[in-house]
Protein backbone atom coordinates (compact mmCIF):
# COMPACT_ATOMS: atom_id res chain seq x y z
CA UNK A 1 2.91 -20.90 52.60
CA UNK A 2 4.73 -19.08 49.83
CA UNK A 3 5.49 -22.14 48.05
CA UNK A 4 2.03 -23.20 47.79
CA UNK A 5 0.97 -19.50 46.87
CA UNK A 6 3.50 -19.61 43.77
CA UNK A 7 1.62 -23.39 42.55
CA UNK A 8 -1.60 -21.59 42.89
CA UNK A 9 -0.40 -18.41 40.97
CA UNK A 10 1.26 -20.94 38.32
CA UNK A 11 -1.83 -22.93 38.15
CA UNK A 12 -3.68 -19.54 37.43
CA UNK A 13 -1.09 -18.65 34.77
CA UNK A 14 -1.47 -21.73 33.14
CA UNK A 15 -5.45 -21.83 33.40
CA UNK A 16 -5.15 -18.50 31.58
CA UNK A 17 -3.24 -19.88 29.07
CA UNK A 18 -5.32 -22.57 27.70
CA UNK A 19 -8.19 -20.57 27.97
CA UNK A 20 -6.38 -18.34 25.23
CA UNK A 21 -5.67 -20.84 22.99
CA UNK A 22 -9.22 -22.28 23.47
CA UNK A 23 -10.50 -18.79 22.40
CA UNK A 24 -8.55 -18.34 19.34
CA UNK A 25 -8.86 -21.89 18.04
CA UNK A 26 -12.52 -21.22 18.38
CA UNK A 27 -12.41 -17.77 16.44
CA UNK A 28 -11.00 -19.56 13.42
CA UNK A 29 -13.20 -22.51 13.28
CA UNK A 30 -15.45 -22.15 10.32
CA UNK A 31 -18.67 -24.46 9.45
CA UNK A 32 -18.18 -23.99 5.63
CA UNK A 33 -15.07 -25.89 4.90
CA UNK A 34 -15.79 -24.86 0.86
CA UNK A 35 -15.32 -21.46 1.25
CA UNK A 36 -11.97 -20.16 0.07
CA UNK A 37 -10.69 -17.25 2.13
CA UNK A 38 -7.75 -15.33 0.62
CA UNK A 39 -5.64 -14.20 4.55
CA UNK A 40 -2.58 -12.53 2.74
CA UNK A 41 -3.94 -9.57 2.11
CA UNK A 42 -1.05 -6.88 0.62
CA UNK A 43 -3.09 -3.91 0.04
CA UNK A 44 -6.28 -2.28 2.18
CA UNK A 45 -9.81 -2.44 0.71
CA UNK A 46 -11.73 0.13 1.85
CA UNK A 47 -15.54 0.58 2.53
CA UNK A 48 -16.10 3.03 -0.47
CA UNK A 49 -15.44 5.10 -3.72
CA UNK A 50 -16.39 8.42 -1.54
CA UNK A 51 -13.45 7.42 1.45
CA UNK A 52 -10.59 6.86 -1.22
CA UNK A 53 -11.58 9.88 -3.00
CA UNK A 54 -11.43 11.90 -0.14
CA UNK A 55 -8.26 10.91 1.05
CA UNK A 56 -6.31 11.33 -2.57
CA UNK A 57 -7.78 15.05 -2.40
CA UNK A 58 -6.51 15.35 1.09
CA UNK A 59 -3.40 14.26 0.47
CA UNK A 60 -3.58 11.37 3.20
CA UNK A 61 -2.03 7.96 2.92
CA UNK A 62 -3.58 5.36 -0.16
CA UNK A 63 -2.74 1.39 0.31
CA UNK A 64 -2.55 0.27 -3.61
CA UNK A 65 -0.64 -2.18 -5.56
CA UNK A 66 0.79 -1.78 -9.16
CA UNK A 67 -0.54 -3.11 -12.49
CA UNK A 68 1.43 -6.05 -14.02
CA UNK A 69 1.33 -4.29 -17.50
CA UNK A 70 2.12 -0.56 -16.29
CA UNK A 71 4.65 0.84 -14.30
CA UNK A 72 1.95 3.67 -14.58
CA UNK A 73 -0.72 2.12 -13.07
CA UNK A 74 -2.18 1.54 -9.69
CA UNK A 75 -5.42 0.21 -8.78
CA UNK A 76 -6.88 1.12 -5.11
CA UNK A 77 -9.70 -1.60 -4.21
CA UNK A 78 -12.93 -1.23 -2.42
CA UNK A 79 -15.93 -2.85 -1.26
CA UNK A 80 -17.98 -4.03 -4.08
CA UNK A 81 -20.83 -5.33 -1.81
CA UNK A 82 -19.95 -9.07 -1.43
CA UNK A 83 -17.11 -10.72 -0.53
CA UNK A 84 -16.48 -12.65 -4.18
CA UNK A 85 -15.95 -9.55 -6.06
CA UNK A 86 -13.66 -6.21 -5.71
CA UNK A 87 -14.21 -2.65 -7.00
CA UNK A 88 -11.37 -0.75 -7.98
CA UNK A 89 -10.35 2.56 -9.43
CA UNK A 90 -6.99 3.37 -11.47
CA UNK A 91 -4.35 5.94 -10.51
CA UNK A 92 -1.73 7.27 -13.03
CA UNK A 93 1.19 8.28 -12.02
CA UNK A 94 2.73 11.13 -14.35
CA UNK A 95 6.44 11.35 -13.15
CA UNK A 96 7.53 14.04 -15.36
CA UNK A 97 5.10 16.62 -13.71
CA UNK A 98 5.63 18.61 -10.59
CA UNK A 99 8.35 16.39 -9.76
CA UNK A 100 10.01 17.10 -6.52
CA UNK A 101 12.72 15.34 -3.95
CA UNK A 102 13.19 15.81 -0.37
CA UNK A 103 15.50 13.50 1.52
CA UNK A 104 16.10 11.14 -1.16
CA UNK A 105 12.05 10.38 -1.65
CA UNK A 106 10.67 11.19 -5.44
CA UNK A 107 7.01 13.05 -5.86
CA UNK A 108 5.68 13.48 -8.56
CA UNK A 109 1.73 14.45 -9.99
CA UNK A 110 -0.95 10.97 -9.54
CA UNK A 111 -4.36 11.72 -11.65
CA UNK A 112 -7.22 9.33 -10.97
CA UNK A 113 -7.95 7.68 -14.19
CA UNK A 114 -12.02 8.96 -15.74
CA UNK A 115 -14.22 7.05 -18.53
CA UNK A 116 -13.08 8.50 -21.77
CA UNK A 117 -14.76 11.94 -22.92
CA UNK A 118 -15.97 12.28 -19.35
CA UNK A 119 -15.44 13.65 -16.22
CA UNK A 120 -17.08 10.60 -14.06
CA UNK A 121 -14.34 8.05 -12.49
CA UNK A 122 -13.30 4.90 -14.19
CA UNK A 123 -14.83 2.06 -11.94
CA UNK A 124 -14.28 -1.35 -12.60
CA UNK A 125 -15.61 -4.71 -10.60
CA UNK A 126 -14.10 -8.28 -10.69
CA UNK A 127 -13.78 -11.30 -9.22
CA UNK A 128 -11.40 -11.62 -6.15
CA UNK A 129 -8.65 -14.34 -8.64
CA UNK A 130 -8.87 -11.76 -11.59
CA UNK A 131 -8.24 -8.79 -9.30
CA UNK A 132 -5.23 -10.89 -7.71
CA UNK A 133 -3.76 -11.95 -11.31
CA UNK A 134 -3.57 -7.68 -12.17
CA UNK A 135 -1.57 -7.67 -9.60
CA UNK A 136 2.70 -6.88 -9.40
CA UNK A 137 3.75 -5.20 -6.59
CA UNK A 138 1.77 -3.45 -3.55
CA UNK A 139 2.45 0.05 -2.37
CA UNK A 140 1.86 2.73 -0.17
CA UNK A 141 0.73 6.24 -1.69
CA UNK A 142 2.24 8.77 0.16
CA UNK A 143 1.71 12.22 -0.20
CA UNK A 144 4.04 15.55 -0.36
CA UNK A 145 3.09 17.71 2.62
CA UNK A 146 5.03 20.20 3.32
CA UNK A 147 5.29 23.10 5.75
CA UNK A 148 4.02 26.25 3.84
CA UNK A 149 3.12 24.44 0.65
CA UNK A 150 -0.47 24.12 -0.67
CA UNK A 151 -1.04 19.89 -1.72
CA UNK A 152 -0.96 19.31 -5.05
CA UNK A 153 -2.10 15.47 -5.53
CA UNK A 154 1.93 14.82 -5.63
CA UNK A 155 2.77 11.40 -3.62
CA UNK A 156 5.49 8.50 -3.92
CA UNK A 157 5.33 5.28 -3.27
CA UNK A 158 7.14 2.61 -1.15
CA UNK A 159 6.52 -0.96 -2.75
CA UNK A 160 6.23 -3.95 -0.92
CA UNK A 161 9.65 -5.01 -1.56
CA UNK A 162 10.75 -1.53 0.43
CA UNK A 163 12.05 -0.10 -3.54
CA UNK A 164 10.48 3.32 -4.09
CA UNK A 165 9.24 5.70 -6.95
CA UNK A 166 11.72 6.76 -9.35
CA UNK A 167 10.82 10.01 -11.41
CA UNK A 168 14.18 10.71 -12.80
CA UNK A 169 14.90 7.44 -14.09
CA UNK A 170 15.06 7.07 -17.69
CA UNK A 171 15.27 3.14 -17.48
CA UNK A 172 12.76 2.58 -14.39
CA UNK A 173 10.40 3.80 -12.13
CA UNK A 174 10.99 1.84 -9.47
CA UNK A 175 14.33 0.85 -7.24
CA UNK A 176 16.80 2.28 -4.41
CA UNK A 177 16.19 5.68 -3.24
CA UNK A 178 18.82 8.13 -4.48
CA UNK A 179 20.40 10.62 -2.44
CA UNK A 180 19.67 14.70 -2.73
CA UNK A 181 21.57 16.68 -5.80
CA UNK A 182 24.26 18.65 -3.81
CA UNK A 183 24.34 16.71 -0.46
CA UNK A 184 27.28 14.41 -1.51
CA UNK A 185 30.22 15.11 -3.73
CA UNK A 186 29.97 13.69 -7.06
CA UNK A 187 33.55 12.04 -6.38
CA UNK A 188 31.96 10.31 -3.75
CA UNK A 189 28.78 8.93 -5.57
CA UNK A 190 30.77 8.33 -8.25
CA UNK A 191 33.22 5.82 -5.91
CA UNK A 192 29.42 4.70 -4.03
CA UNK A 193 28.34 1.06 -5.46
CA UNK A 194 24.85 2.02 -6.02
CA UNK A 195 22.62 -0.57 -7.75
CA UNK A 196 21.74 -0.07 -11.63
């Protein structure tokens, strides 16, 4: 009896199985074979203007990606009310202000970029390729909270290629995270192989 109990349960597992596969095969069937869909998707588009605004003044989390012509730059997409197009907004980093490192992570002062002589935000809409051709590295906008510390729209950024925000550097703004002033003796960093 317990043989034939463990080919039932088997059969049951099995059953189960293909019954998966049947489901997800049938979740990415399409009927429009013309329609190009873009599945990499390296940074978050989110519903609205209003949600990304809120969370840069609440100092919460921001999926961007960086501009191919600015170090400076980041652009944080949104829903421009079809699925062709993308609205974005710019972010400027400004590394020399309020710059600050804890635990080897660089912050420094973001401003979100407005139309000149104006205080209204600088919103722009284009297709999904043009929006993909700005595009150099993706990033995640994190802000500086701290314990005891009011936020000041100061954040850093991870890339996608795990390289962070460099404020200090002279030559870059981007690359290996660099440890505290103080923490390590400068005979030791000096004897450390750390990248350029």
């Amino acid at each position: 009896m317990r043989k034939d109990q463990t080919y039932r349960e088997t059969k049951m597992l099995l059953l189960q199985k293909l019954t998966g596969i049947a489901w997800v095969k049938k979740a990415f069937e399409t009927d429009d074979n013309s329609s190009d869909r873009e599945w990499f998707r390296g940074q978050f588009r989110y519903e609205s203007l209003e949600v990304i605004i809120e969370r840069f003044n609440d100092g919460r989390p921001i999926s961007c990606f960086q501009s191919k012509h600015s170090e400076k730059l980041f652009y944080v997409a949104f829903f421009a009310g079809n699925h062709a197009e993308m609205s974005y907004l710019t972010i400027e980093s400004h590394t020399s202000e309020m710059y600050v490192q804890e635990c080897g992570v660089q912050f420094c002062k973001f401003k979100i970029v407005q139309e000149r002589s104006t205080d209204k935000i600088a919103v722009k809409t284009a297709s999904k390729n043009e929006v993909m051709d700005m595009m150099d590295y993706y990033a995640l906008m994190l802000p500086y909270n701290k314990k005891g510390i009011t936020f000041q729209r100061q954040f850093t950024l991870i890339y996608s290629d795990w390289e962070v925000l460099l404020c200090n550097d002279a030559h870059t703004e981007k690359g290996f995270p660099r440890p505290d002033p103080g923490v390590f003796s400068e005979e030791y960093i000096d004897n450390l192989d750390l990248p350029p």
